[in-house]
N, C-alpha and C. Protein backbone atom coordinates (compact mmCIF):
# COMPACT_ATOMS: atom_id res chain seq x y z
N UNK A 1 26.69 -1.03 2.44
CA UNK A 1 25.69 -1.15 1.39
C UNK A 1 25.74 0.11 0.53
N UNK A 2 25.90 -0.08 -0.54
CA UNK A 2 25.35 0.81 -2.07
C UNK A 2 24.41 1.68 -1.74
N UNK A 3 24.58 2.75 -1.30
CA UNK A 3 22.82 3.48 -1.18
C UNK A 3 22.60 3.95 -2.70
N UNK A 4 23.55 3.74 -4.46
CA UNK A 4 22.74 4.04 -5.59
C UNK A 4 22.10 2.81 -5.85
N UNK A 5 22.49 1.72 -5.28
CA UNK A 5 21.59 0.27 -5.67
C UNK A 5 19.79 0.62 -4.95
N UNK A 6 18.99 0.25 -6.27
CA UNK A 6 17.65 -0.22 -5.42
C UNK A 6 17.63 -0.89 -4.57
N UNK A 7 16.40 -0.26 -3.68
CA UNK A 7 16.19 -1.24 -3.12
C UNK A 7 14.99 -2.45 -3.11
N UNK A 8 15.22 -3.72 -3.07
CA UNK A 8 13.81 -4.82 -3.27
C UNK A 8 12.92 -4.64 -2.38
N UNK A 9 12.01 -4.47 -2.64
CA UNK A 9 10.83 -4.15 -1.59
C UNK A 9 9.91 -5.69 -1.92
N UNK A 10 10.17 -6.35 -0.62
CA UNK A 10 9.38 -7.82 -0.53
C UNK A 10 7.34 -7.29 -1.17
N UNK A 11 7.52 -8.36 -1.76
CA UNK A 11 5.76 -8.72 -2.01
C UNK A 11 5.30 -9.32 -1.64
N UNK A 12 4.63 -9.18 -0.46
CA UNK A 12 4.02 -9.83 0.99
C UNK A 12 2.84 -9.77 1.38
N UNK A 13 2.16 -8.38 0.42
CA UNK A 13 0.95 -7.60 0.90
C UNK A 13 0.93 -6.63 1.63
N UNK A 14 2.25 -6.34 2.42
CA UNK A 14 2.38 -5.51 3.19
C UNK A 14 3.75 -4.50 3.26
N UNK A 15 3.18 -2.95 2.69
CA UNK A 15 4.05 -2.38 2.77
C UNK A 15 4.18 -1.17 3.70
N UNK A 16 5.81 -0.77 4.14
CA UNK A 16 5.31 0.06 5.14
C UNK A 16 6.21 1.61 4.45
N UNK A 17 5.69 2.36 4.25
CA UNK A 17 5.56 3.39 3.85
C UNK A 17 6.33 4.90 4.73
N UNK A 18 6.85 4.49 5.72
CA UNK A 18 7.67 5.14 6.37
C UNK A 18 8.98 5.58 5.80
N UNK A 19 9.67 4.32 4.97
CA UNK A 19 10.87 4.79 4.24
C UNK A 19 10.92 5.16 2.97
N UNK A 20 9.52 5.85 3.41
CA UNK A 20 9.44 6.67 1.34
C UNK A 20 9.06 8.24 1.41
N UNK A 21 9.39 8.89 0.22
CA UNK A 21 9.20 10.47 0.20
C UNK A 21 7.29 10.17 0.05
N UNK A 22 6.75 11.02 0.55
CA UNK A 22 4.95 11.56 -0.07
C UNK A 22 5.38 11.67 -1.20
N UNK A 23 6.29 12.11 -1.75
CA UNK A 23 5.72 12.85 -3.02
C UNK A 23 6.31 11.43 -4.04
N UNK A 24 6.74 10.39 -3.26
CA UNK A 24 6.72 9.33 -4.38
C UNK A 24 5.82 8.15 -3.91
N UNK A 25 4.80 8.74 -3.48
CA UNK A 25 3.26 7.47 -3.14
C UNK A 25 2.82 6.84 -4.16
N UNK A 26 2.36 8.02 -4.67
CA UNK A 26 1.75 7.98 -5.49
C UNK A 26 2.04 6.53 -6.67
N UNK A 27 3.12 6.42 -7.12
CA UNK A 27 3.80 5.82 -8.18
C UNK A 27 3.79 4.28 -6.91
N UNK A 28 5.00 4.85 -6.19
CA UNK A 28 4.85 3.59 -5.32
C UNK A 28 3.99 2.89 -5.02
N UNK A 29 2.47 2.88 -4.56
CA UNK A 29 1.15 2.24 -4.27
C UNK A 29 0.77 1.55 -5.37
N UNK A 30 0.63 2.56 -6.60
CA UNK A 30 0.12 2.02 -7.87
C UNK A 30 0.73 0.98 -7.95
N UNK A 31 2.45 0.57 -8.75
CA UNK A 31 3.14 -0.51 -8.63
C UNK A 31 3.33 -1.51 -7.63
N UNK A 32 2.93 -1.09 -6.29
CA UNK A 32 2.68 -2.20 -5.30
C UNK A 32 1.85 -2.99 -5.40
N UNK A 33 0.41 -2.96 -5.63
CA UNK A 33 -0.69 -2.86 -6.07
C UNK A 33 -0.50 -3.86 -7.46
N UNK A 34 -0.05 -3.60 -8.36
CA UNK A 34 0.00 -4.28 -9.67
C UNK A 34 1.46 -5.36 -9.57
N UNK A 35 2.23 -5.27 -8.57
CA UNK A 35 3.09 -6.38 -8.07
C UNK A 35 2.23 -7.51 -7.28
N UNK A 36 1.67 -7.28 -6.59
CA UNK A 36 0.74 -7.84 -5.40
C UNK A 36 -0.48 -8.83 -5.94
N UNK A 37 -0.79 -8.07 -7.39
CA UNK A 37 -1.62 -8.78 -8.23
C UNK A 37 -1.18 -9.30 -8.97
N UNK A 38 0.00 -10.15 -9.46
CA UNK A 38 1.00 -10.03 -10.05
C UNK A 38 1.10 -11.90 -9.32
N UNK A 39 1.49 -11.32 -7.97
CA UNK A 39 1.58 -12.80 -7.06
C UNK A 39 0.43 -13.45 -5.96
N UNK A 40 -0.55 -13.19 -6.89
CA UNK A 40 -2.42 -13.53 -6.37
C UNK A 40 -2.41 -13.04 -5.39
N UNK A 41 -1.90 -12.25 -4.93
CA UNK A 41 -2.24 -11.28 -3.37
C UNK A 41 -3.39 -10.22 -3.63
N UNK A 42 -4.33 -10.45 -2.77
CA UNK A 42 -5.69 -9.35 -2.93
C UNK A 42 -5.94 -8.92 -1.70
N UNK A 43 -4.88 -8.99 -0.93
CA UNK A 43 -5.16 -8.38 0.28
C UNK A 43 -4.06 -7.08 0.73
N UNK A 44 -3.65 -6.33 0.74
CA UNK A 44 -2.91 -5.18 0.94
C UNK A 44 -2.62 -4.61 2.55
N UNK A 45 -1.59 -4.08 3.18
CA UNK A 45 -2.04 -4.06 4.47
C UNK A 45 -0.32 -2.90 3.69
N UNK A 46 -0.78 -1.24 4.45
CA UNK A 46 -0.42 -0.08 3.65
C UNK A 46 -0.15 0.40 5.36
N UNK A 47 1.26 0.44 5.85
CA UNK A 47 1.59 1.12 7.30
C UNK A 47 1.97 2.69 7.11
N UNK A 48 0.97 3.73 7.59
CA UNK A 48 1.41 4.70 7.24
C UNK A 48 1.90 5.66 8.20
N UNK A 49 1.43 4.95 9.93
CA UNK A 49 1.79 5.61 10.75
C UNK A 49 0.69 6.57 11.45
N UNK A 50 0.64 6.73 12.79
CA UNK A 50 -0.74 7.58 13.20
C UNK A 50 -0.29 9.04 12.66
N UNK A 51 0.65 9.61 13.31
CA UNK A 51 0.75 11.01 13.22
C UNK A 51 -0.74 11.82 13.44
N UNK A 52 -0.06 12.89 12.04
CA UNK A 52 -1.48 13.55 12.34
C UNK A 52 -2.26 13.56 10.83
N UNK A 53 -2.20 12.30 10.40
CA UNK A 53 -3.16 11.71 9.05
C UNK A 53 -2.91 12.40 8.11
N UNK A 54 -1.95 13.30 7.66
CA UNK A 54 -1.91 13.68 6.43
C UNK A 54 -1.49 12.46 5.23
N UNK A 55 -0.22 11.63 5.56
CA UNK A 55 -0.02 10.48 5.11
C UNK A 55 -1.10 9.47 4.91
N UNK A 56 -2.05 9.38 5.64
CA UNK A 56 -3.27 8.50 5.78
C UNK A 56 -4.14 8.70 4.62
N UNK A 57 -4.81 10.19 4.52
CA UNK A 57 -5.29 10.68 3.94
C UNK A 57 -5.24 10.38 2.25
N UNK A 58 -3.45 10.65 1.75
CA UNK A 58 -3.24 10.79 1.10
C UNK A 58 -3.63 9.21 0.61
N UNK A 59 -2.78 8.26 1.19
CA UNK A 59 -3.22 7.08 1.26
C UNK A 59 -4.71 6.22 0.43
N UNK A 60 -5.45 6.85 1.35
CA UNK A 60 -7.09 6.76 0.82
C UNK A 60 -7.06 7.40 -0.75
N UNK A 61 -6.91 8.38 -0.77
CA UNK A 61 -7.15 9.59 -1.72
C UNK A 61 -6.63 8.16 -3.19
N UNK A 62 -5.33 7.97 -3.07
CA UNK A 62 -4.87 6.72 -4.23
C UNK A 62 -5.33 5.81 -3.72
N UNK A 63 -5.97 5.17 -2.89
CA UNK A 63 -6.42 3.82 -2.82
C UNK A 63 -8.01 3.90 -3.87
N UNK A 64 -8.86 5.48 -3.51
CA UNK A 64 -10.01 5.54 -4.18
C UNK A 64 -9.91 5.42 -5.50
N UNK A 65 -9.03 5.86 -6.03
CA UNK A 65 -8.71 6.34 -7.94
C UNK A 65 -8.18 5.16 -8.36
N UNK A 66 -7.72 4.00 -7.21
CA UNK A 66 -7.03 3.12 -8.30
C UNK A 66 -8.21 1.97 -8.61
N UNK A 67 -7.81 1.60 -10.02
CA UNK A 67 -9.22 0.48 -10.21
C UNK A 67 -8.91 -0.71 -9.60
N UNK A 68 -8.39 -1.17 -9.28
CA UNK A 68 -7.59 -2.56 -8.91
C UNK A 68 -8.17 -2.74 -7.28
N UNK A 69 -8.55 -1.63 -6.48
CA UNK A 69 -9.29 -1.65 -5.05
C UNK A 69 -10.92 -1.58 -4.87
N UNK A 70 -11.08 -2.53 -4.95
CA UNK A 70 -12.47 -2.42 -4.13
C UNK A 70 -12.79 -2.24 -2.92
N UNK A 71 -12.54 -1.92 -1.65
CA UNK A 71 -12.15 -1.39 -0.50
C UNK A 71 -11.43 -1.21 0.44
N UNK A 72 -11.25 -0.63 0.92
CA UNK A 72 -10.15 -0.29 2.05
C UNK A 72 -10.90 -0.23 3.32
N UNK A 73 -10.21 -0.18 4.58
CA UNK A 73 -10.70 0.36 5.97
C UNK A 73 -9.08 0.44 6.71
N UNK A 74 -9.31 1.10 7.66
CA UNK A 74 -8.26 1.26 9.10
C UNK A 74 -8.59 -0.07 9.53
N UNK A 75 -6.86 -0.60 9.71
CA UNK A 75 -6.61 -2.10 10.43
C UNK A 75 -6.54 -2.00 11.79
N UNK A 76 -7.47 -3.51 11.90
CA UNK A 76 -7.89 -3.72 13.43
C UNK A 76 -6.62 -3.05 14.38
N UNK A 77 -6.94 -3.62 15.68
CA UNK A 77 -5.98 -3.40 16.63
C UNK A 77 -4.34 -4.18 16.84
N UNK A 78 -4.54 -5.46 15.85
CA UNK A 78 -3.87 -6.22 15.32
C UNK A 78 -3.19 -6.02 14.03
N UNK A 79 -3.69 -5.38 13.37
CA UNK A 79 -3.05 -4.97 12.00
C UNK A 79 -2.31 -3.55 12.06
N UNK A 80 -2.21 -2.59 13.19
CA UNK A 80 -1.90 -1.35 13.57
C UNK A 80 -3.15 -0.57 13.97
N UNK A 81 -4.25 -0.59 13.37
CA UNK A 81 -5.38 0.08 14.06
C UNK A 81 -5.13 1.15 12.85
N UNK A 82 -4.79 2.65 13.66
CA UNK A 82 -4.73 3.98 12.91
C UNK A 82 -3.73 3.99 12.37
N UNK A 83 -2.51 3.53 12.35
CA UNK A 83 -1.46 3.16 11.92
C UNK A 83 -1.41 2.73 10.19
N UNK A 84 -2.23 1.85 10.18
CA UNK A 84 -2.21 1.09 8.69
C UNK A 84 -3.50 0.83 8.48
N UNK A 85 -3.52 1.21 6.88
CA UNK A 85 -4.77 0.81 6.08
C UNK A 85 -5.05 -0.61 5.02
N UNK A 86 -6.02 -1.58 5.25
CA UNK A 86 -6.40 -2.79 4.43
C UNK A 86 -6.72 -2.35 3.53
N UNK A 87 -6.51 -2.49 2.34
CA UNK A 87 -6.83 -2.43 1.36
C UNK A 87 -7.28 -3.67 0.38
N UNK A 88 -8.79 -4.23 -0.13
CA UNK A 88 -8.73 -5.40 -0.80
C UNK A 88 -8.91 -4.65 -2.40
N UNK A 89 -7.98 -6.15 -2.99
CA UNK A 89 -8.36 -5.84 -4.79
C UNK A 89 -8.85 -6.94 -5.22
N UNK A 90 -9.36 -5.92 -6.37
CA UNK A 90 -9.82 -7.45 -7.22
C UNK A 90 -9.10 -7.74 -8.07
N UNK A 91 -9.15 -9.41 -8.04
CA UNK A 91 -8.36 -10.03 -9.25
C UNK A 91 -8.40 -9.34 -10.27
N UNK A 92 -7.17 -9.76 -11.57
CA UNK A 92 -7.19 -9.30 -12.63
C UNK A 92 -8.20 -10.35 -13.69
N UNK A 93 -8.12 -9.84 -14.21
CA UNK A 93 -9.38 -10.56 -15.22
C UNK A 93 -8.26 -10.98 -16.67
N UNK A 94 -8.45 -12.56 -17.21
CA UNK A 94 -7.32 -13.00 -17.96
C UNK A 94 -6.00 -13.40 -17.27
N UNK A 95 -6.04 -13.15 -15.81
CA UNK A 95 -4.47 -13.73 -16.00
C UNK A 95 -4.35 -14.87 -15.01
């Protein structure tokens, strides 16, 4: 495989965030987020891994600023628990 080819990241609702730099979250979430709404998905499920929550953190920090989320929480014991964060959005309005 091409490692200069992109790569497709499925739109599922669920992304897992392990095979990305921090310092490209930021961008990444936003566009996940506006893909996701894109294919009537309003449910988000964001794997960031327990560690020691700096990733988590950061996580929240863009889930709060973006307008497109109306809440988040830590997924059940079934969804990863501390591991991954739910995130719901709201529809877009017009489309």
């Amino acid at each position: 495989m091409d490692s200069d080819e992109p790569h497709k990241i499925p739109i599922n609702g669920v992304l897992d965030l392990h095979y990305f730099a921090p310092e490209d979250l930021s961008t990444l979430i936003d566009e996940y987020i506006r893909a996701c709404l894109e294919e009537d998905i309003y449910q988000v499920r964001f794997i960031h891994g327990k560690g020691i929550g700096n990733i988590r953190r950061s996580v929240h920090a863009l889930l709060e600023r973006n307008p497109h989320v109306t809440g988040y929480q830590i997924a059940d014991g079934s969804g990863g628990g501390w591991g991954a964060t739910i995130a719901n959005l709201r529809p877009q309005q017009g489309s």
